[in-house]
C-alpha atoms as a PDB file:
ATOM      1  CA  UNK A   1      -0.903 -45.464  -6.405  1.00  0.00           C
ATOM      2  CA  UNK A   2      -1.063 -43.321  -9.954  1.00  0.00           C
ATOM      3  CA  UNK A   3       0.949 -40.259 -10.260  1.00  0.00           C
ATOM      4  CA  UNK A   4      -1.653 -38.135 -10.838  1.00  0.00           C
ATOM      5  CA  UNK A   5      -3.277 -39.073  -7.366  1.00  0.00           C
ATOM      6  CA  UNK A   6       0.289 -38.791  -5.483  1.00  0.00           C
ATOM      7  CA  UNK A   7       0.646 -35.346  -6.452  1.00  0.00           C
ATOM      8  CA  UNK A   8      -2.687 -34.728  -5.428  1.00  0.00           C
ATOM      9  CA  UNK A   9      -2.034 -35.649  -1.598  1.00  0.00           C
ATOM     10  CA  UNK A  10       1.425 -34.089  -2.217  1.00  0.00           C
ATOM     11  CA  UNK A  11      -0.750 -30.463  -2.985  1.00  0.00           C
ATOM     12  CA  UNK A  12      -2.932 -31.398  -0.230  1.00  0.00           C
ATOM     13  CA  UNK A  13      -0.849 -31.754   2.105  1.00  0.00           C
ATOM     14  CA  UNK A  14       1.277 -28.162   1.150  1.00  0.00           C
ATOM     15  CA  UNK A  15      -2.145 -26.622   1.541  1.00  0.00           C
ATOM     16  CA  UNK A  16      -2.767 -28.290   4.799  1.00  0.00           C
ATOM     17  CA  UNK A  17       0.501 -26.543   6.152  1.00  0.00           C
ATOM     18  CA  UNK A  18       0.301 -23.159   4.645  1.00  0.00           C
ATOM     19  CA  UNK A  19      -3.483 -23.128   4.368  1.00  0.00           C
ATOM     20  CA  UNK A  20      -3.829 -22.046   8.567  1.00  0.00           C
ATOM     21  CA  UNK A  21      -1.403 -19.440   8.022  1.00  0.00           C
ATOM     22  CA  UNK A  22      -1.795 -17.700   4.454  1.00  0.00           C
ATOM     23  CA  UNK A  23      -5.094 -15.550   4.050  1.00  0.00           C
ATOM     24  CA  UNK A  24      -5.378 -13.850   0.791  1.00  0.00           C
ATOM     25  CA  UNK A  25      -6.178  -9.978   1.133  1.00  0.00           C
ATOM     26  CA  UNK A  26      -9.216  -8.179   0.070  1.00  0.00           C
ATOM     27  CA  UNK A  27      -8.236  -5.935  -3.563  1.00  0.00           C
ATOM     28  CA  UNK A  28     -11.627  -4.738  -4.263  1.00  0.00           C
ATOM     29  CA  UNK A  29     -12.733  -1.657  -2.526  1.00  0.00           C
ATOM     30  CA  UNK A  30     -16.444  -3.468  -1.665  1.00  0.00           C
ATOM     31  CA  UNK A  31     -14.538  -6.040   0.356  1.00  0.00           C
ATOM     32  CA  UNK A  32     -13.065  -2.856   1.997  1.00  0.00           C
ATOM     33  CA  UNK A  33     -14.839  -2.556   5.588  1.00  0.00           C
ATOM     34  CA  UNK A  34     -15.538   0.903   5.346  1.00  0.00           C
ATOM     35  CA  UNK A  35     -17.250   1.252   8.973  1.00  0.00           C
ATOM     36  CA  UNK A  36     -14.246  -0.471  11.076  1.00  0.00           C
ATOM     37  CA  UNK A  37     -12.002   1.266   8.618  1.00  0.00           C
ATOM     38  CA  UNK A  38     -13.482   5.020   9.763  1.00  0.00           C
ATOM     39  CA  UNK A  39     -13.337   3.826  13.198  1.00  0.00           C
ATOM     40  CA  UNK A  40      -9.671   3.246  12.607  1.00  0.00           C
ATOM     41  CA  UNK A  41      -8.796   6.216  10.898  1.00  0.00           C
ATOM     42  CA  UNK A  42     -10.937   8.633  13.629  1.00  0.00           C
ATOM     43  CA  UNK A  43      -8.905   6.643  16.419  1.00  0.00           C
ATOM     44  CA  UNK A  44      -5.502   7.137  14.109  1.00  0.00           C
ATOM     45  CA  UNK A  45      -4.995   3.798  13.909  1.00  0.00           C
ATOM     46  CA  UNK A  46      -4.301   3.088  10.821  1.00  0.00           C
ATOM     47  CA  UNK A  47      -0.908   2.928   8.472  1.00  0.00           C
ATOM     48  CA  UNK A  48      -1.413   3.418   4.752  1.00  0.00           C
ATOM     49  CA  UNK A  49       1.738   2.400   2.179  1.00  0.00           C
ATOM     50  CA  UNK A  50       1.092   3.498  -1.227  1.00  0.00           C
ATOM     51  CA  UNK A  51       3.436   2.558  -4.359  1.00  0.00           C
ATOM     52  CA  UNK A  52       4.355   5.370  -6.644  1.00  0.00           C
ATOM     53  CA  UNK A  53       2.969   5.725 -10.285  1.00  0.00           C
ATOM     54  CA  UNK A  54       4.312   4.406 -13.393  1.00  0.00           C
ATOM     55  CA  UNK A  55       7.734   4.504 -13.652  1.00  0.00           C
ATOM     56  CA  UNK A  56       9.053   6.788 -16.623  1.00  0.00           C
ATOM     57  CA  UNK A  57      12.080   4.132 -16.992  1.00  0.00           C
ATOM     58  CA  UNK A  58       9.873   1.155 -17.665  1.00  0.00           C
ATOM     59  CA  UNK A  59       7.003   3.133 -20.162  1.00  0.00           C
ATOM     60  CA  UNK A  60       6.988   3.908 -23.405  1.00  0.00           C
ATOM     61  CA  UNK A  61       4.335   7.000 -22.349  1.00  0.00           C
ATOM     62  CA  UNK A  62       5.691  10.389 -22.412  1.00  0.00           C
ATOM     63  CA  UNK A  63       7.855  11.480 -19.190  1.00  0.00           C
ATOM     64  CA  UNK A  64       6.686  13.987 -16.392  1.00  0.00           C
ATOM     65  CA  UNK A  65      10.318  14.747 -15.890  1.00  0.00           C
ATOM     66  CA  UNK A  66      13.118  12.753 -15.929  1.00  0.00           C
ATOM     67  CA  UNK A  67      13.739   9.399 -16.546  1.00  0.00           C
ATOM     68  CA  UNK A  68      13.763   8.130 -13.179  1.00  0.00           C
ATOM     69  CA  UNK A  69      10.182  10.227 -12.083  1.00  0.00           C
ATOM     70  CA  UNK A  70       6.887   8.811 -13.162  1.00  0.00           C
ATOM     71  CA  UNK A  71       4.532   9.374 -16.888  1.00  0.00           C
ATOM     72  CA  UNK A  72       2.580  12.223 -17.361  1.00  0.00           C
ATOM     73  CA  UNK A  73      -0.548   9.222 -16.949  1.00  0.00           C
ATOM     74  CA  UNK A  74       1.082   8.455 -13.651  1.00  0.00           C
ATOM     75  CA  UNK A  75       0.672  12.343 -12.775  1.00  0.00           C
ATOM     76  CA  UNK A  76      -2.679  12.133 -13.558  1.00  0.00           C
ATOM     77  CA  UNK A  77      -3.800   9.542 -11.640  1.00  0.00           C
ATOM     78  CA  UNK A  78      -1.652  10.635  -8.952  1.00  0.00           C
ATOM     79  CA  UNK A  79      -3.457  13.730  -8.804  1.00  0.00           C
ATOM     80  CA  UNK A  80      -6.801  11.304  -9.101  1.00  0.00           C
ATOM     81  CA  UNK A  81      -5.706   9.326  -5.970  1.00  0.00           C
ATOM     82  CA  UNK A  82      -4.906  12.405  -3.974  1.00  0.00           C
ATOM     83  CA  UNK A  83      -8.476  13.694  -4.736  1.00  0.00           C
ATOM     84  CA  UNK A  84     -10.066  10.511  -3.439  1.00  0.00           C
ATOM     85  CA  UNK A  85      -7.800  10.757  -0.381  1.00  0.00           C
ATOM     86  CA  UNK A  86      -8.927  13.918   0.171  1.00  0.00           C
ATOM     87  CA  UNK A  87     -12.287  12.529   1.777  1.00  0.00           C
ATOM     88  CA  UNK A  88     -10.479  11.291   4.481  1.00  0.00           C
ATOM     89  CA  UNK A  89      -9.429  13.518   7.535  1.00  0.00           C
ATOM     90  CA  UNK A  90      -5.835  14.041   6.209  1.00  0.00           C
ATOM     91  CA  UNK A  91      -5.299  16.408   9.166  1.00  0.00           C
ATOM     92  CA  UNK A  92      -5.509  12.930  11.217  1.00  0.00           C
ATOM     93  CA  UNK A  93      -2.269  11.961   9.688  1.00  0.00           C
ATOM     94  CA  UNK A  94       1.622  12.436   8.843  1.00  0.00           C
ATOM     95  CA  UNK A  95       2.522  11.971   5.241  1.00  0.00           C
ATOM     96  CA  UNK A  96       5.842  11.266   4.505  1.00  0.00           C
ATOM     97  CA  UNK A  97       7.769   9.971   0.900  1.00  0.00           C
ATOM     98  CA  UNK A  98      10.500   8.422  -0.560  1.00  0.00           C
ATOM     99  CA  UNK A  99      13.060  10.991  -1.693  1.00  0.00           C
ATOM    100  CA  UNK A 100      13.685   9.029  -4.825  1.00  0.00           C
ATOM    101  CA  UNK A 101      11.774  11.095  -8.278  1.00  0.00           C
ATOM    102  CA  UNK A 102       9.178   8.423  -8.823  1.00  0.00           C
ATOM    103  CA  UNK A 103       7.998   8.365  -5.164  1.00  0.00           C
ATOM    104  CA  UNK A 104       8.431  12.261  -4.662  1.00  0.00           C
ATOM    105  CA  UNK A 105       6.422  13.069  -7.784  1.00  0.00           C
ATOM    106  CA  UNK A 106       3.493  10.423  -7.059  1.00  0.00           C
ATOM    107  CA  UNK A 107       3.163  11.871  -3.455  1.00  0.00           C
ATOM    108  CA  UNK A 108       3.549  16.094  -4.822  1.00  0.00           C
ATOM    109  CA  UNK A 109       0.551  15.079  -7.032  1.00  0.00           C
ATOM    110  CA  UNK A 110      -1.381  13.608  -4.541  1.00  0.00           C
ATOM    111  CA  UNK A 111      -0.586  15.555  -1.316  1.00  0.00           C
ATOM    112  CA  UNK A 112       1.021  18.924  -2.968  1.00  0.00           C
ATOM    113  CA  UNK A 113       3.549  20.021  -0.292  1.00  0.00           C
ATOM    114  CA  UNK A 114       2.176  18.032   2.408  1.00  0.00           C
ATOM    115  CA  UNK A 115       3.852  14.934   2.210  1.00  0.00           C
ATOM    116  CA  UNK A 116       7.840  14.875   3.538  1.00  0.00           C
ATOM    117  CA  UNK A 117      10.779  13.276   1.954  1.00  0.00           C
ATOM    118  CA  UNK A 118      12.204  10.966   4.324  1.00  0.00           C
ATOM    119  CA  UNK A 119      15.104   8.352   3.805  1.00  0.00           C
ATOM    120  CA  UNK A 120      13.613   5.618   5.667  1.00  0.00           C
ATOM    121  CA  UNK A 121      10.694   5.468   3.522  1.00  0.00           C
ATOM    122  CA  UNK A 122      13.067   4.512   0.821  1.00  0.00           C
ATOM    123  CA  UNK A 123      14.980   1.815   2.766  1.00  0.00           C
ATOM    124  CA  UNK A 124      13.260  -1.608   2.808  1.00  0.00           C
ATOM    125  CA  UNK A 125      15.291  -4.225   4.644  1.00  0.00           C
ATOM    126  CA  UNK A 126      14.716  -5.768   7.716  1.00  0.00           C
ATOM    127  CA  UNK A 127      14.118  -2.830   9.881  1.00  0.00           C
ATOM    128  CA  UNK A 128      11.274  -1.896   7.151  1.00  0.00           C
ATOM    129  CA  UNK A 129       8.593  -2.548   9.690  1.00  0.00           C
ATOM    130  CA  UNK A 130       9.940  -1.227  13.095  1.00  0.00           C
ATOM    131  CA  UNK A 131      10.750   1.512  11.244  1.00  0.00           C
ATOM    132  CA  UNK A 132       6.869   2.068  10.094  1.00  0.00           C
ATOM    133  CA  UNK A 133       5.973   1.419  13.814  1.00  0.00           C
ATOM    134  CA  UNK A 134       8.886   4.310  14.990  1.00  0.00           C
ATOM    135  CA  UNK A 135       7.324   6.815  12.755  1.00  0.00           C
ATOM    136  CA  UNK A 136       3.365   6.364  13.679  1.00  0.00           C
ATOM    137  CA  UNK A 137       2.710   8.587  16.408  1.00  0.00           C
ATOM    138  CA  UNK A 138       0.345   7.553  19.113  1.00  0.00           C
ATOM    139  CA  UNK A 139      -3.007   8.627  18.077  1.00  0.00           C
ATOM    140  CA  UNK A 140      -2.081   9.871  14.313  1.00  0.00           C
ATOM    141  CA  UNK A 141      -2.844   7.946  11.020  1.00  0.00           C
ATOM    142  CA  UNK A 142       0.605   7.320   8.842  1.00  0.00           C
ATOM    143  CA  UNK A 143       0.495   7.458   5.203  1.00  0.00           C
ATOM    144  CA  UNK A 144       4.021   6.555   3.363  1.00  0.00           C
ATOM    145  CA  UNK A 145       4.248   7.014  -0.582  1.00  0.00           C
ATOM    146  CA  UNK A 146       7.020   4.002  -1.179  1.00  0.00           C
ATOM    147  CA  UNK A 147       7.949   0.941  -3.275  1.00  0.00           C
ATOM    148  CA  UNK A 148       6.504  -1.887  -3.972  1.00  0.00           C
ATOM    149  CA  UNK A 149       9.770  -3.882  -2.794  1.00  0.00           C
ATOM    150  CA  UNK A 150       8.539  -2.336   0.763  1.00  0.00           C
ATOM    151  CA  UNK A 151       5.167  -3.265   0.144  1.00  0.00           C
ATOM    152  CA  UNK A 152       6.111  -7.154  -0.968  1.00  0.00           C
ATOM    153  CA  UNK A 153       7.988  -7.240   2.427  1.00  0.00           C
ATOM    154  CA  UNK A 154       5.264  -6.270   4.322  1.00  0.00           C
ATOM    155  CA  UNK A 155       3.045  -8.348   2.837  1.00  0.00           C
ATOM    156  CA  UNK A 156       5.209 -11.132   3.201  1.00  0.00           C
ATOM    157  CA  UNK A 157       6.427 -10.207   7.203  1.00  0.00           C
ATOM    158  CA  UNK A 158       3.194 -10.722   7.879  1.00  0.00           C
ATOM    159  CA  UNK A 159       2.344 -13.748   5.759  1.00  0.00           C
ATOM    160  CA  UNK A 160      -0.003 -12.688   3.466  1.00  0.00           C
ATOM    161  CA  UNK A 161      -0.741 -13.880  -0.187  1.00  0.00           C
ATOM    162  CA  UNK A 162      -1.309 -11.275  -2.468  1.00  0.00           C
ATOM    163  CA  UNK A 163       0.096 -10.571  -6.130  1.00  0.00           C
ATOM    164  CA  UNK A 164       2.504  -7.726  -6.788  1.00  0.00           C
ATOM    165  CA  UNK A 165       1.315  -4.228  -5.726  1.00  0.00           C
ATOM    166  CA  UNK A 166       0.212  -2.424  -8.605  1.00  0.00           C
ATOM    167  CA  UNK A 167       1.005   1.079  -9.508  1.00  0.00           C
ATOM    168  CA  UNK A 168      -0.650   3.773  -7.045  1.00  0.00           C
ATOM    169  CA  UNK A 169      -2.349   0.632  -4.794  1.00  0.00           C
ATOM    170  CA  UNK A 170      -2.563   1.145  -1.476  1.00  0.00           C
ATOM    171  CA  UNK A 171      -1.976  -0.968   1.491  1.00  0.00           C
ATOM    172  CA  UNK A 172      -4.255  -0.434   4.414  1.00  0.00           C
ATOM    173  CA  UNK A 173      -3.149  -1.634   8.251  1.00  0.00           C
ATOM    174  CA  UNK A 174      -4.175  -1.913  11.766  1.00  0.00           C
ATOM    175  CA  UNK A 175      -1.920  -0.786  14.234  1.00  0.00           C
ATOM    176  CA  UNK A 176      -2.823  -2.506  17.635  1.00  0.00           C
ATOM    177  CA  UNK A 177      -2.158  -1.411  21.179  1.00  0.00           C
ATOM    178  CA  UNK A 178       0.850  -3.629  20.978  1.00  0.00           C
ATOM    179  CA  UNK A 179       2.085  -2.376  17.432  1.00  0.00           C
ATOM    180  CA  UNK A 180       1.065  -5.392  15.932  1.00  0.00           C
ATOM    181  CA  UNK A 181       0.093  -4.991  11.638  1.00  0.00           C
ATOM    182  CA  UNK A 182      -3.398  -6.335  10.951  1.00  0.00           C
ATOM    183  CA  UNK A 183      -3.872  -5.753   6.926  1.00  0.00           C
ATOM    184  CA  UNK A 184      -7.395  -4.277   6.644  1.00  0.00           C
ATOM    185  CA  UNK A 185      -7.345  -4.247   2.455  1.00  0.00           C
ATOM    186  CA  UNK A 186      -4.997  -3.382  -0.381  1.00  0.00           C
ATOM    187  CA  UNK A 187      -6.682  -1.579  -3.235  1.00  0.00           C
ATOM    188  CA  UNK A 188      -5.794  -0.766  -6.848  1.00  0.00           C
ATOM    189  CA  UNK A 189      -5.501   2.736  -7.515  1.00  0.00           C
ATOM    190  CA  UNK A 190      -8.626   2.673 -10.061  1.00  0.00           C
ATOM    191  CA  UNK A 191     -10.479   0.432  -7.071  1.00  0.00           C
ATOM    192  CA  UNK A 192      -9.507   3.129  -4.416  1.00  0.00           C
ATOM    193  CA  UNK A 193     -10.506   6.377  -6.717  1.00  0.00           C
ATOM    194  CA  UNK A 194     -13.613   4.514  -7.584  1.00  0.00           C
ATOM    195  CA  UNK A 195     -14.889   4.079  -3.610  1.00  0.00           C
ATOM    196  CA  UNK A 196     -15.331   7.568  -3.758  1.00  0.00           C
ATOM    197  CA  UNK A 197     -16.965   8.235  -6.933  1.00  0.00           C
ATOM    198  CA  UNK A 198     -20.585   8.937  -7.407  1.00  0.00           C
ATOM    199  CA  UNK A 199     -22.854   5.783  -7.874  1.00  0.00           C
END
């Protein structure tokens, strides 16, 4: 048997094994189901992480404040993703942030005063998820501002393929009756602001 043809079994037979069990996740807010998403959000069943802005520490763009917070073009589109989350019933949900600067600056731009430092939103090890599911309250959407390290475990808890959350994306869930995490879509910022622009 050629090489070339063994290692082409040898792929096919990794995909056969993962294939069943990895799905990659919608990015792009047309594959976003917008009806069964509503119906979610109106029944407040629906958890929402978001990754903070661009990191200060890791930009050569001018600094909101310090060093640790987000850019000045963070702010901005900060602000821009708070506007387009403003079409949704935000009164339907508890907001809640990362003390750290760069998530507590991302979240004051989107949700002014709203949103509500909390430790746990900051802490993602292995109680990341029953942690998420302790804080949604029966009947209320949950929207964290968080990391993207919490964000890459959920993704990967719940065996998902899907490249490194961006700055500002957002990662959309399910909660069922039983407090199982169905991932409905995770968005790019610009994809997310754009669903609700003008066409």
């Amino acid at each position: 048997m050629s090489l070339w043809l063994a290692a082409l079994l040898y792929a096919l037979g990794v995909w056969a094994m993962l294939g069943p069990h990895w799905q990659p996740l919608p990015k792009l807010a047309s594959q976003l189901d917008t009806a069964s998403f509503g119906r979610a959000w109106a029944a407040g069943q629906v958890i929402v992480l978001v990754r903070h802005e661009q990191r200060c520490d890791r930009s050569s763009h001018a600094c909101l404040g310090p060093a640790d917070g987000i850019t000045e073009e963070g702010d901005h589109e900060a602000a821009a993703l708070g506007a387009a989350y403003a079409h949704l019933d935000l009164a339907r949900a508890d907001l809640y942030h990362s003390p750290r600067a760069r998530t507590a600056q991302s979240a004051g731009a989107m949700f002014s005063a709203r949103s509500l430092p909390r430790e746990w939103a900051a802490t993602c090890n292995g109680q990341w998820q029953q942690a998420l599911r302790d804080h949604k309250e029966a009947g209320r959407n949950l929207v964290v501002v968080t990391h993207s390290e919490c964000m890459g475990r959920t993704l990967k808890a719940l065996q998902v393929r899907a490249g490194d959350p961006g700055y500002g994306s957002s990662l959309f869930l399910r909660v069922g009756a039983d407090g199982s995490l169905t991932p409905l879509a995770l968005l790019d910022a610009p994809a997310w602001i754009g669903q609700w622009q003008p066409r």
